[in-house]
N, C-alpha and C. Protein backbone atom coordinates (compact mmCIF):
# COMPACT_ATOMS: atom_id res chain seq x y z
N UNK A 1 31.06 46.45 -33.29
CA UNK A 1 32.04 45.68 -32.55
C UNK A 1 32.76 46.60 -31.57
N UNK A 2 33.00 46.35 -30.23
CA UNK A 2 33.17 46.73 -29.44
C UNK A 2 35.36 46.75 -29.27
N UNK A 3 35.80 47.56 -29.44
CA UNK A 3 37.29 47.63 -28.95
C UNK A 3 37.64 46.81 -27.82
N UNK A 4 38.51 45.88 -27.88
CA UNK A 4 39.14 45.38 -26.93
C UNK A 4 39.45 46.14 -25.78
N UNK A 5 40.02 45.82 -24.32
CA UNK A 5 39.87 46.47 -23.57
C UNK A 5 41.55 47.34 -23.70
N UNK A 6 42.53 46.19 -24.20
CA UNK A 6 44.09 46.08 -24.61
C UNK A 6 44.39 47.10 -25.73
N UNK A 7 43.21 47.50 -26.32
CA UNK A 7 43.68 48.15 -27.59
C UNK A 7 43.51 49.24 -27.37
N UNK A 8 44.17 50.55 -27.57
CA UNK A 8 43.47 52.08 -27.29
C UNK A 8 43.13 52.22 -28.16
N UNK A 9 42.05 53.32 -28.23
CA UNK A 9 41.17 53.53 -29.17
C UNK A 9 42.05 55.36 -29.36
N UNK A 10 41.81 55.41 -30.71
CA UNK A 10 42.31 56.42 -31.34
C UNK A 10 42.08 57.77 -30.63
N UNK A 11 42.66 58.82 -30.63
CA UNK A 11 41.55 60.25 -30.55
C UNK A 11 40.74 60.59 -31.33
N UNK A 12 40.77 60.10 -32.77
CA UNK A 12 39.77 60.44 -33.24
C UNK A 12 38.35 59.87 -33.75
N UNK A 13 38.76 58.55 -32.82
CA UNK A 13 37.36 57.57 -32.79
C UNK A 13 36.63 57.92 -31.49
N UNK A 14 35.20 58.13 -31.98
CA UNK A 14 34.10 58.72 -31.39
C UNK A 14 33.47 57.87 -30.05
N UNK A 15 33.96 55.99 -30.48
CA UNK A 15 34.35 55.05 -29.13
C UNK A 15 34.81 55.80 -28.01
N UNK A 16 35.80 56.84 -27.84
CA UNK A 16 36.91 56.92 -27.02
C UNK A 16 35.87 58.33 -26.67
N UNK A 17 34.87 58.81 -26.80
CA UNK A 17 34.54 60.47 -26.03
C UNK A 17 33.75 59.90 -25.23
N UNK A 18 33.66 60.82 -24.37
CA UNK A 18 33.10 60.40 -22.69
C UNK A 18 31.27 60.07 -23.35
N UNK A 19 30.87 61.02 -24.53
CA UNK A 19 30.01 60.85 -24.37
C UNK A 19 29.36 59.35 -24.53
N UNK A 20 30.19 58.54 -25.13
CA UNK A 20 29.75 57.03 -26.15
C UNK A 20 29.58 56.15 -24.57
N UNK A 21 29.96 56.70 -23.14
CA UNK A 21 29.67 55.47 -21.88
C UNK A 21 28.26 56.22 -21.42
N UNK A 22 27.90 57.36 -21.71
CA UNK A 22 26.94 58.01 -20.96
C UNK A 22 25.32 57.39 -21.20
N UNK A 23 24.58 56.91 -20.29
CA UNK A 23 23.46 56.14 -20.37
C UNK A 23 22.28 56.65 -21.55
N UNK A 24 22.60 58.08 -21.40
CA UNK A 24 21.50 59.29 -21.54
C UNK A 24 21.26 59.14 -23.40
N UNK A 25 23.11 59.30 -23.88
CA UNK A 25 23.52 59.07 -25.02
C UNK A 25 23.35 58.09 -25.57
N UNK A 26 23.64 56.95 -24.78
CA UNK A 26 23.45 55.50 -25.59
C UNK A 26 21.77 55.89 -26.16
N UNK A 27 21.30 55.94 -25.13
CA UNK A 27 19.29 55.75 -25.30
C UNK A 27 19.37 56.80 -26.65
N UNK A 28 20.04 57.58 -26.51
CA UNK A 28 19.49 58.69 -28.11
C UNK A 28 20.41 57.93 -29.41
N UNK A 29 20.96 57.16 -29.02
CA UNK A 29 21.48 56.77 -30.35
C UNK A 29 20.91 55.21 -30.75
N UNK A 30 20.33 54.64 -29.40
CA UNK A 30 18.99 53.59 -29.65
C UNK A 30 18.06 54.04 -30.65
N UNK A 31 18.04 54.84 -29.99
CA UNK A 31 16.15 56.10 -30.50
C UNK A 31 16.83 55.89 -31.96
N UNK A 32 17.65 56.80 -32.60
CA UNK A 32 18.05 56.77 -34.21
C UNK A 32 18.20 55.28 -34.85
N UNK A 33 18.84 54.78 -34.15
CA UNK A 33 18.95 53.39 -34.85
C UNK A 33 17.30 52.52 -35.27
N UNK A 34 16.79 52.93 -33.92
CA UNK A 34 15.38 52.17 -34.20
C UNK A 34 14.80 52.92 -34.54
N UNK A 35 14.82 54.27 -34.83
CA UNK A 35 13.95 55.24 -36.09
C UNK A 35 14.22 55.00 -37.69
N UNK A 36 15.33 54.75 -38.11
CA UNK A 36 15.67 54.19 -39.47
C UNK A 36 15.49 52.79 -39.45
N UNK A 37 15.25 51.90 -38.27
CA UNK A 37 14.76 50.87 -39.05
C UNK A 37 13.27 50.46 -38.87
N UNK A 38 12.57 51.36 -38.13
CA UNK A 38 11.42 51.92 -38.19
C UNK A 38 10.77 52.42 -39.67
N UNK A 39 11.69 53.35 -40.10
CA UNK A 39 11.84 53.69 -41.40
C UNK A 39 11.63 52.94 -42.31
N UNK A 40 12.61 51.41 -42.32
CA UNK A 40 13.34 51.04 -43.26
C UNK A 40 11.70 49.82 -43.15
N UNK A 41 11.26 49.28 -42.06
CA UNK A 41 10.23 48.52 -42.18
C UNK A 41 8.69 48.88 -42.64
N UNK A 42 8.52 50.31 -42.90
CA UNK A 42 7.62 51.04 -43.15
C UNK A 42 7.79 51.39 -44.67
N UNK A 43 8.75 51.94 -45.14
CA UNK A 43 9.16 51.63 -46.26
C UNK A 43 9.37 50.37 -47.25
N UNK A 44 9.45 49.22 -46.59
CA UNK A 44 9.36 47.95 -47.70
C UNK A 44 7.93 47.53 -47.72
N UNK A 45 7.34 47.80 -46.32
CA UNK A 45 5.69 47.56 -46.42
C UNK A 45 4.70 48.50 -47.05
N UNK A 46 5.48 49.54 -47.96
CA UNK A 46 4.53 50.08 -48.92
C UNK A 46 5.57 49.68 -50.06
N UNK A 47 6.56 49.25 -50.54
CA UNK A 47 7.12 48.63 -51.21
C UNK A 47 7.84 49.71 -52.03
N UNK A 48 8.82 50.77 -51.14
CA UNK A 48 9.15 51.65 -51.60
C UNK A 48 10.79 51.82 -51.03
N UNK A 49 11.78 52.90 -51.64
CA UNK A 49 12.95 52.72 -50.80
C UNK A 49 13.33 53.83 -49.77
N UNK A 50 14.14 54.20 -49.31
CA UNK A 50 14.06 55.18 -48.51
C UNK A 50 14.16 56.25 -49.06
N UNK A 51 14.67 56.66 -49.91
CA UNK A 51 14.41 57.82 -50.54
C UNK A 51 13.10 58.85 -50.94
N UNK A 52 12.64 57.87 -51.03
CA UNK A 52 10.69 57.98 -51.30
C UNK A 52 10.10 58.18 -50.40
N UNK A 53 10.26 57.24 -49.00
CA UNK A 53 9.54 57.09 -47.93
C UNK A 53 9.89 58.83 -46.90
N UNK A 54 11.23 59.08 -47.45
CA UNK A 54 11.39 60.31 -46.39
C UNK A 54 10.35 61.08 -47.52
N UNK A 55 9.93 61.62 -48.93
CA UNK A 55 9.13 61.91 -49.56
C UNK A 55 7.43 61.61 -48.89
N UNK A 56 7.56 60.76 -49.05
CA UNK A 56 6.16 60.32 -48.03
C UNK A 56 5.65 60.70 -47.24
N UNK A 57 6.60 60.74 -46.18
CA UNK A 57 6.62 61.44 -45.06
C UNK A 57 7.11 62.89 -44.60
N UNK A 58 7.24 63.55 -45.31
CA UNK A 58 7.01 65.03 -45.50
C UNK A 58 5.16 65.12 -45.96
N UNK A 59 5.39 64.79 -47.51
CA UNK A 59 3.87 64.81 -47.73
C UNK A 59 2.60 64.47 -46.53
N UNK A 60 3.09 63.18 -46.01
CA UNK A 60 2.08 62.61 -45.21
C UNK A 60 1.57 64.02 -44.01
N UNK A 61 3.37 64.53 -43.72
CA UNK A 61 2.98 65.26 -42.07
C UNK A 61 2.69 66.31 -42.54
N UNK A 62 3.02 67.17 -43.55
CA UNK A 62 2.44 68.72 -43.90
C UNK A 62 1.95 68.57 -45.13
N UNK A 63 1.46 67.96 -45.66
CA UNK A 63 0.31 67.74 -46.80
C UNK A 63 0.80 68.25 -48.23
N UNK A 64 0.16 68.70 -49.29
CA UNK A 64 0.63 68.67 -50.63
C UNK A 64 1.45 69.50 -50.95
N UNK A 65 2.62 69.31 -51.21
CA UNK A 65 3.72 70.28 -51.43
C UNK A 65 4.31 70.46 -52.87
N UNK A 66 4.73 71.79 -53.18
CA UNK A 66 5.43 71.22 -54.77
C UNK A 66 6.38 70.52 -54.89
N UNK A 67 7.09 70.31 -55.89
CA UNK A 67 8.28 69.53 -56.28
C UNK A 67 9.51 70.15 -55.62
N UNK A 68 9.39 71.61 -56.01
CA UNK A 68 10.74 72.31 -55.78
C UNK A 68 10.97 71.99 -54.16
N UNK A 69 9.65 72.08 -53.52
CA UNK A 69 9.76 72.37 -51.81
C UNK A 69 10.24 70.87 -51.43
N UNK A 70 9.46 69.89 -52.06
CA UNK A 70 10.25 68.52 -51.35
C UNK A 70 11.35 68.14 -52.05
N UNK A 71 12.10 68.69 -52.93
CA UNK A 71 13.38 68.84 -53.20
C UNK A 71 13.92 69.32 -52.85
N UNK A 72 14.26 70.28 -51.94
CA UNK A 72 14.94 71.37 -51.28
C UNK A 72 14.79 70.43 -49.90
N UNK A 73 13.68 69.72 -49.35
CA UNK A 73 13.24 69.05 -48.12
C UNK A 73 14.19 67.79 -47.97
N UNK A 74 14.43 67.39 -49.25
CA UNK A 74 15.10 66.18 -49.62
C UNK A 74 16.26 66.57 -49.79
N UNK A 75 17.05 67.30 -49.99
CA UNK A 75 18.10 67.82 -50.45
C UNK A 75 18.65 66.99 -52.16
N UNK A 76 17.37 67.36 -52.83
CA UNK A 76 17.57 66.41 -54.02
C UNK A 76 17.80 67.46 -55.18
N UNK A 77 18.26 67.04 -56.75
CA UNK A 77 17.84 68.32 -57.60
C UNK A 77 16.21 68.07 -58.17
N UNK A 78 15.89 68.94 -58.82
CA UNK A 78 14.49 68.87 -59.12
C UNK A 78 14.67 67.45 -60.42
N UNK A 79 15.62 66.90 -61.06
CA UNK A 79 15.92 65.96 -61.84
C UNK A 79 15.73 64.76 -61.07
N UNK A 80 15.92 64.79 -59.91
CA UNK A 80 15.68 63.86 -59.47
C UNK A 80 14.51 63.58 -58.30
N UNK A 81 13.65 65.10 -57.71
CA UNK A 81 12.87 64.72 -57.24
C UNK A 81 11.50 64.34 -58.26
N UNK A 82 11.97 64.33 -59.62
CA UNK A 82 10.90 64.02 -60.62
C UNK A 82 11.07 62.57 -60.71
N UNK A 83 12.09 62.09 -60.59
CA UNK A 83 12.25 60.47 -60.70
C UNK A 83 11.44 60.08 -59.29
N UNK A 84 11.83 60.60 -57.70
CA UNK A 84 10.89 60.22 -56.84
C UNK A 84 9.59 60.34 -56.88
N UNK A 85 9.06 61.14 -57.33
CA UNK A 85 7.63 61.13 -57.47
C UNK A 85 7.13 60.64 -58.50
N UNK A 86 8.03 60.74 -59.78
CA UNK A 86 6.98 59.20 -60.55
C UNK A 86 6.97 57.83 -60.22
N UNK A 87 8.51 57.72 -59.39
CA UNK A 87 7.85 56.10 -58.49
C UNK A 87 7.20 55.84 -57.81
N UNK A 88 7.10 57.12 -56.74
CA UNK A 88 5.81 57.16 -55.88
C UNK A 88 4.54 57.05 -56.71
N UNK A 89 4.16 58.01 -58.04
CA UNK A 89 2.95 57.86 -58.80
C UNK A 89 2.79 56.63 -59.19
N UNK A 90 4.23 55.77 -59.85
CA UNK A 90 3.92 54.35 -60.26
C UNK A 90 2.97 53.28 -59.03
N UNK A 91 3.53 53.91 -57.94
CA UNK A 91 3.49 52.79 -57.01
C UNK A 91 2.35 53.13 -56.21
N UNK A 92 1.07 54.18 -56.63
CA UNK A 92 0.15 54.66 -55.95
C UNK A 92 -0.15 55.37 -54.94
N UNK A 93 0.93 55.38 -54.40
CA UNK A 93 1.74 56.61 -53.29
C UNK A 93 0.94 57.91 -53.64
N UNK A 94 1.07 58.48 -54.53
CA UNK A 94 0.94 59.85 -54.63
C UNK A 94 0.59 60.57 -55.95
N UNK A 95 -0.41 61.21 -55.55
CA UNK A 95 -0.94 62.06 -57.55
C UNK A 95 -0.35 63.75 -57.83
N UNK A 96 0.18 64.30 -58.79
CA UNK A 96 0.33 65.41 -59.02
C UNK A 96 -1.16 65.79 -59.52
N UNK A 97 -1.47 67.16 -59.12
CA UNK A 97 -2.16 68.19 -59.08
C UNK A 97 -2.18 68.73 -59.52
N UNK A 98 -2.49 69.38 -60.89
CA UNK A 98 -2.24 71.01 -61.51
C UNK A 98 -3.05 71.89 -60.28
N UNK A 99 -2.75 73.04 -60.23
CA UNK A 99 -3.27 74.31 -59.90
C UNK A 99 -4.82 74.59 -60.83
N UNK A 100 -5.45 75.04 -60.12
CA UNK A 100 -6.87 76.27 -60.98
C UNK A 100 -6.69 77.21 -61.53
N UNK A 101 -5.61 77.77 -60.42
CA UNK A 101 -5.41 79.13 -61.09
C UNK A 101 -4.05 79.44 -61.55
N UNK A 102 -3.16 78.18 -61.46
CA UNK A 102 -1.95 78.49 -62.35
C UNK A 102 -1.80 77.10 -63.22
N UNK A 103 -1.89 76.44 -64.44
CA UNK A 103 -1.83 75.38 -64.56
C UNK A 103 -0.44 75.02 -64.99
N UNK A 104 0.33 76.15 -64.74
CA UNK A 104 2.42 75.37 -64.58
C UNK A 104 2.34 75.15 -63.31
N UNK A 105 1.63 75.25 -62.09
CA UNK A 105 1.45 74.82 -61.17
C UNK A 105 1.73 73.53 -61.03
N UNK A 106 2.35 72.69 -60.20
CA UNK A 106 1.78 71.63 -59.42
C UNK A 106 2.13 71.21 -57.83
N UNK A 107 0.88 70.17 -57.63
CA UNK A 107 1.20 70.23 -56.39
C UNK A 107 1.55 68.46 -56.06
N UNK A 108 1.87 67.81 -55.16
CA UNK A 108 2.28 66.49 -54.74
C UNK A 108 1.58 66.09 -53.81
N UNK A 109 0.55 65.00 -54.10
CA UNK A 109 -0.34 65.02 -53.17
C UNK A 109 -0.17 63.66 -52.77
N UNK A 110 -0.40 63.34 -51.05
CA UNK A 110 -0.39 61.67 -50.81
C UNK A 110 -2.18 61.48 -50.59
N UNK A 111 -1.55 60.01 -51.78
CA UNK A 111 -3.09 59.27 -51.57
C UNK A 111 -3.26 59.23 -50.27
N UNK A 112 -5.00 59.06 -50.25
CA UNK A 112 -5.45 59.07 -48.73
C UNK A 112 -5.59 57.28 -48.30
N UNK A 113 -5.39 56.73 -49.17
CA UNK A 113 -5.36 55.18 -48.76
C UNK A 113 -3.67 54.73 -48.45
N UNK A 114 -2.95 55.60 -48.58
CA UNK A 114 -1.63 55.20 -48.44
C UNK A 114 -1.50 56.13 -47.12
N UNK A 115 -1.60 57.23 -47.19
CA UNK A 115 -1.70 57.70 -45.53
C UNK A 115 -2.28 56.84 -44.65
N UNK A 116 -3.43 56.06 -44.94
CA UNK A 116 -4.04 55.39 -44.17
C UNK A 116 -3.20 54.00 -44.06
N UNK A 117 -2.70 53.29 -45.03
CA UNK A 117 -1.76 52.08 -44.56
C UNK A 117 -0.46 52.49 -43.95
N UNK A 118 -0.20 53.92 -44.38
CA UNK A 118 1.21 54.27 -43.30
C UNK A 118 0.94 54.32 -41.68
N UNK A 119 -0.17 55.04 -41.41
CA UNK A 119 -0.40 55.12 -40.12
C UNK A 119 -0.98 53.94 -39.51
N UNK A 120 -1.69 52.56 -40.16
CA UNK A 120 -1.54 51.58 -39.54
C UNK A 120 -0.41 50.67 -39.01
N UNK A 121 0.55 51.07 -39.87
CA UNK A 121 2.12 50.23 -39.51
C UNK A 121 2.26 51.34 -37.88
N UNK A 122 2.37 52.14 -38.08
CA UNK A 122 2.45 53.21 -37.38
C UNK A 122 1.98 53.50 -36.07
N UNK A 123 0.75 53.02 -35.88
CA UNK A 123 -0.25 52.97 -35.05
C UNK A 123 0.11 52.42 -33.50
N UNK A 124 0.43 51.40 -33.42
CA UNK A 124 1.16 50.69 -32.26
C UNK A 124 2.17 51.75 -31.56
N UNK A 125 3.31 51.83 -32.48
CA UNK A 125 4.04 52.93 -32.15
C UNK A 125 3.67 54.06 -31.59
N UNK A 126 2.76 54.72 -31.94
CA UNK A 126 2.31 56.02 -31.83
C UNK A 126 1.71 56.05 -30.34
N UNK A 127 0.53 54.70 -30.36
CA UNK A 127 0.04 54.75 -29.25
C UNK A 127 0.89 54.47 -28.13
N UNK A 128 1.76 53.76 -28.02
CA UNK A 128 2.75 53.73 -26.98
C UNK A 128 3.41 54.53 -26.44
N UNK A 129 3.96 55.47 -27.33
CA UNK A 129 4.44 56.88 -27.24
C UNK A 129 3.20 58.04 -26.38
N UNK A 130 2.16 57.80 -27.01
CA UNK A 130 0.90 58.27 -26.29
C UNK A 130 0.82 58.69 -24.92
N UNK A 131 1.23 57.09 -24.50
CA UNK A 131 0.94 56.53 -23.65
C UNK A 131 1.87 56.76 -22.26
N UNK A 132 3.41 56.76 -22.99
CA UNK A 132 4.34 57.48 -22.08
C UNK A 132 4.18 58.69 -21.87
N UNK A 133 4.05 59.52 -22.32
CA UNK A 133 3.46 61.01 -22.86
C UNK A 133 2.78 61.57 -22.00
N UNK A 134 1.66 60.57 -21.49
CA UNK A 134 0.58 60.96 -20.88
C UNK A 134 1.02 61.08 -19.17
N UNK A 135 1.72 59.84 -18.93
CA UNK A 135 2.27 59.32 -17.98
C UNK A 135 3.10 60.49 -17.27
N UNK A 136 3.52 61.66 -18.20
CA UNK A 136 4.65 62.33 -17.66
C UNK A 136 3.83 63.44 -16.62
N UNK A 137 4.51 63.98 -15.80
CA UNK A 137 3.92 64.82 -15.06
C UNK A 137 4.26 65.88 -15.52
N UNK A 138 3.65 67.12 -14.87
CA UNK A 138 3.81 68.81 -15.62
C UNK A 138 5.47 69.31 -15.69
N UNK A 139 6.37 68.84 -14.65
CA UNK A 139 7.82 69.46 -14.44
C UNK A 139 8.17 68.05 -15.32
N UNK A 140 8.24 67.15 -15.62
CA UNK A 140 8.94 66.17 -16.01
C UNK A 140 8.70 66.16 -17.63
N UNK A 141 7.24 66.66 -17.75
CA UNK A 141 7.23 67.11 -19.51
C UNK A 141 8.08 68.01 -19.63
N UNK A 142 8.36 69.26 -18.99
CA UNK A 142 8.79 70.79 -19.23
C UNK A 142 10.38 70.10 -19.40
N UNK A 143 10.73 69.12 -18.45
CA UNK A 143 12.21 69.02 -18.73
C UNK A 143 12.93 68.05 -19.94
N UNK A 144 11.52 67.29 -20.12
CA UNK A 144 11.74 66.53 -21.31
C UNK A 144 11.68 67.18 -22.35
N UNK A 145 11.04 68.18 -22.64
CA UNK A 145 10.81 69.23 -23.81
C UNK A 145 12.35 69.89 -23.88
N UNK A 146 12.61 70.77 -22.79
CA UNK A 146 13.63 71.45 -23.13
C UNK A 146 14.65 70.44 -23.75
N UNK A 147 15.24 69.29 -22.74
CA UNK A 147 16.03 68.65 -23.36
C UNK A 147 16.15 68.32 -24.66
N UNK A 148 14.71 67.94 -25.51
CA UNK A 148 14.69 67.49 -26.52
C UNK A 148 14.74 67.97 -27.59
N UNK A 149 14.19 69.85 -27.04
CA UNK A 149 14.43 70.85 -27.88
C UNK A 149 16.42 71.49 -28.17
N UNK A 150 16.97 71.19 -26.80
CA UNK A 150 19.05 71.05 -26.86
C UNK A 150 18.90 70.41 -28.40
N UNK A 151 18.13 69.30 -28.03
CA UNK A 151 18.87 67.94 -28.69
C UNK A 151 19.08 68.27 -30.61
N UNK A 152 17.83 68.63 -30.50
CA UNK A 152 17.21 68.70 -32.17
C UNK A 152 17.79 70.30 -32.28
N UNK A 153 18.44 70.83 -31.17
CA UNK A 153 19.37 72.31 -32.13
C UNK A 153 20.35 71.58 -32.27
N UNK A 154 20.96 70.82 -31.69
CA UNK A 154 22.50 70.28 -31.66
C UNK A 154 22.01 69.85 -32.81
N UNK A 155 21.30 68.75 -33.28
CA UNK A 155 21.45 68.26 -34.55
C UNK A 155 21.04 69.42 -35.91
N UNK A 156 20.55 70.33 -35.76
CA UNK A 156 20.53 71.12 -36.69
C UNK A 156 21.33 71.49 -36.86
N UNK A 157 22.09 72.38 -35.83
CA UNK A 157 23.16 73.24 -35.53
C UNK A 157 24.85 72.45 -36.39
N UNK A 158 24.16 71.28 -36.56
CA UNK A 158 25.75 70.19 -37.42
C UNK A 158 25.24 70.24 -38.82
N UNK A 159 23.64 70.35 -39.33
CA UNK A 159 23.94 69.83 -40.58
C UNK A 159 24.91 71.04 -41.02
N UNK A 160 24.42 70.08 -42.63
CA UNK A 160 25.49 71.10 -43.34
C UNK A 160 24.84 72.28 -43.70
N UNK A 161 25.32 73.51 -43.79
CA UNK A 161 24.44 74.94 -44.25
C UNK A 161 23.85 75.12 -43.25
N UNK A 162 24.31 74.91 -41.99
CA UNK A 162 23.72 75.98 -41.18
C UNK A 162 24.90 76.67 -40.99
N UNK A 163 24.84 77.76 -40.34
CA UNK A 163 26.00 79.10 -39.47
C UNK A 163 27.16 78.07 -39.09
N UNK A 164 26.12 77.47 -37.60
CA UNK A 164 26.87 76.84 -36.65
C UNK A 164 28.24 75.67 -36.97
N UNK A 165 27.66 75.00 -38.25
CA UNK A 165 28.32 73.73 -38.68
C UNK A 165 29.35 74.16 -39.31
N UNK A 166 29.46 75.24 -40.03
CA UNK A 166 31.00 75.59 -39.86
C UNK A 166 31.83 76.06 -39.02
N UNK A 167 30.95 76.32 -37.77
CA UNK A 167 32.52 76.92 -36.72
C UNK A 167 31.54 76.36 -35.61
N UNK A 168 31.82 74.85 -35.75
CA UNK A 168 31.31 74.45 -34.14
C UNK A 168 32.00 74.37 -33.14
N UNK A 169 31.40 74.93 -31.72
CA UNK A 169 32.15 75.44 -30.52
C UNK A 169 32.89 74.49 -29.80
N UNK A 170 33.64 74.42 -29.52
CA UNK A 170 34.63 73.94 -29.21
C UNK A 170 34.99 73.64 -27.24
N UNK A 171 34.78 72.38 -26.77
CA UNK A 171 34.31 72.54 -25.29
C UNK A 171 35.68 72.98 -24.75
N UNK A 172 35.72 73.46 -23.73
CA UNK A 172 36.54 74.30 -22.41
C UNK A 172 37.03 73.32 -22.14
């Protein structure tokens, strides 16, 4: 809901910074909104919740990982990335692995028929993206890159536990 025009908006509502009129900004906070519900529709069509699905999708993009690593990925404790992955196991999502050569080993593996129904939801999307992608010219990729590379430090640069996010800089 949008503030009246009569009402001032606080200083410390995020409404009121120059950045919330800027065209550039709106479009990146489109992009997030329709990435979680991107998310959120990809996730009920394997019949899973989001918690899992960001699980998924680690597994899916860099392949079989242990517990500890997609708990640390997840920012979960290992108590509970054991509850995600036996729902994922319930739900066919994904098989644990012992090791060969260590059998306290394990590894988290995504089924290859569930990779394959993720990337059909997926597919449309992807190719469209493709498609703009392709479209870009050599200086107009280079500037889309850098930008996008700002973008994704700024958002690192806030979570929590990095350097930056405790003493973020402060504009002139």
């Amino acid at each position: 809901m949008k503030p009246s025009a009569s009402v001032p908006i606080p200083d410390h509502d995020p409404r009121g910074l120059q950045i919330a009129s800027d065209a550039v900004a709106q479009q990146l906070q489109q992009i997030a909104i329709l990435t979680r519900k991107a998310a959120s529709h990809l996730a009920d069509s394997l019949s899973i919740n989001q918690t899992d699905m960001a699980a998924l999708e680690h597994l899916i993009t860099d392949g079989p990982l242990p517990p500890t690593e997609l708990a640390s990925r997840l920012s979960v404790t290992t108590a509970g990335i054991t509850q995600v992955i036996d729902r994922l196991e319930r739900a066919g999502h994904v098989i644990r692995e012992r090791q060969l050569d260590d059998k306290r080993r394990v590894m988290v593996c995504p089924v290859p028929a569930s990779v394959t129904l993720a990337y059909q939801h997926i597919a449309p999307m992807l190719s469209g993206l493709n498609a703009v992608l392709a479209a870009l010219g050599g200086q107009e990729r280079a500037v889309v890159e850098a930008f996008l590379g700002q973008v994704i430090e700024v958002y690192r640069s806030t979570l929590p536990g990095s350097s930056a996010a405790s003493n973020p800089q402060q504009e002139a």
